[in-house]
Protein backbone atom coordinates (compact mmCIF):
# COMPACT_ATOMS: atom_id res chain seq x y z
CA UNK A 1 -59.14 -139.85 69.70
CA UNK A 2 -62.74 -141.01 70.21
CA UNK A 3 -65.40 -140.44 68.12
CA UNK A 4 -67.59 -138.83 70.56
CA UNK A 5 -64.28 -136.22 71.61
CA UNK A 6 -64.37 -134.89 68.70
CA UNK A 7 -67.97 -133.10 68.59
CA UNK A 8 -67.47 -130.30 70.72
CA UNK A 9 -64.42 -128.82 68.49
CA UNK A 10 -66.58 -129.52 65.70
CA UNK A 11 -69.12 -127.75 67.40
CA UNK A 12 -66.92 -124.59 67.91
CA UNK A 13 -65.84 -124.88 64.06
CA UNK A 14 -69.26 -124.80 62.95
CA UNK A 15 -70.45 -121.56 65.07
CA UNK A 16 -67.28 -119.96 63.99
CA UNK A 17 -67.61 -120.86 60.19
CA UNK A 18 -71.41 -119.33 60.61
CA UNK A 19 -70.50 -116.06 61.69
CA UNK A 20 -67.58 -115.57 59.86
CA UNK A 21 -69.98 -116.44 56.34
CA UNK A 22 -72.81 -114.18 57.44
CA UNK A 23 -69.97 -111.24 57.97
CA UNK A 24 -68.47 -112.44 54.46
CA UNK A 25 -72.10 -112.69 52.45
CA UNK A 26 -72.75 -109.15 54.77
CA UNK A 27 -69.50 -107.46 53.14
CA UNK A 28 -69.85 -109.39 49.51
CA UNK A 29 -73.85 -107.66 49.45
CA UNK A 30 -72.56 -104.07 50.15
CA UNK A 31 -70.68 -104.58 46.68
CA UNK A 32 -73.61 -104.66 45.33
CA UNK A 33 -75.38 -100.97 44.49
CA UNK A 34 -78.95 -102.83 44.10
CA UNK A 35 -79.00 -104.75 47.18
CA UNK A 36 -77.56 -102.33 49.25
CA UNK A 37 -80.29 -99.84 48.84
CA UNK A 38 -82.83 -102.97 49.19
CA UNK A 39 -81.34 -103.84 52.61
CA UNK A 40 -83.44 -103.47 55.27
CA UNK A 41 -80.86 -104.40 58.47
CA UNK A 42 -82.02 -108.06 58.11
CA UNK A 43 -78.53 -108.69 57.70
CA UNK A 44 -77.15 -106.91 60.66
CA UNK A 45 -79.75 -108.92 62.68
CA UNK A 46 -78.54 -111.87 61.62
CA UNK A 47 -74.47 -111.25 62.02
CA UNK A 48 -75.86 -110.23 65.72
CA UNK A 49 -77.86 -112.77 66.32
CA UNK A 50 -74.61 -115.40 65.27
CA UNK A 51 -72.40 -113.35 67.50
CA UNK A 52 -74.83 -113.84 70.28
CA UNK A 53 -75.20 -117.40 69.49
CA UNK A 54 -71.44 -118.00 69.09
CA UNK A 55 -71.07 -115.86 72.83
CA UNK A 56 -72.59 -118.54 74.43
CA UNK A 57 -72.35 -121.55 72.59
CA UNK A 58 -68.63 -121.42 72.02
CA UNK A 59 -67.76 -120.71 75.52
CA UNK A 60 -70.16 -123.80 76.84
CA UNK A 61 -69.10 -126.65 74.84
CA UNK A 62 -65.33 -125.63 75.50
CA UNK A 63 -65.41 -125.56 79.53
CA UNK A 64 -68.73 -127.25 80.29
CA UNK A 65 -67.63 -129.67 82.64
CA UNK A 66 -71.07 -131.90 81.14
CA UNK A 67 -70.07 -131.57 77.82
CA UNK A 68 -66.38 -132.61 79.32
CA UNK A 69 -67.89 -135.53 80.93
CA UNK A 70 -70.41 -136.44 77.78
CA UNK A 71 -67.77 -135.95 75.13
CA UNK A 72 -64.66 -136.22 75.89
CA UNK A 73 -64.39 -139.07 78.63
């Protein structure tokens, strides 16, 4: 396996890891009686924004036919 083939799985790993620590840190702060009251939906925000980012991001570097023909050729 080439070097360059191996970025877009990496690419997918790293978007998934993001959202999936943002939902963690998310759950891990609503243990917490302090912070919970001092949340202001910043958090939410963020675990939507990652979900958006991971809606597109995920889907384009695994059928992109550039990203096929950058990366993986």
């Amino acid at each position: 396996m080439e070097k360059k083939s191996v970025l877009p799985r990496l690419m997918v790993i790293y978007y998934s890891v993001s959202l999936a620590v943002g939902i963690i840190d998310y759950l891990l702060l609503l243990q917490i009686p302090l912070a919970k009251e001092l949340e202001d939906g910043s958090a939410i925000r963020d675990i939507v924004r990652s979900v958006l980012t991971c809606a597109i991001w995920i889907p384009y570097f695994m059928k992109s036919e550039r990203v096929h023909n950058t990366f993986v050729n």
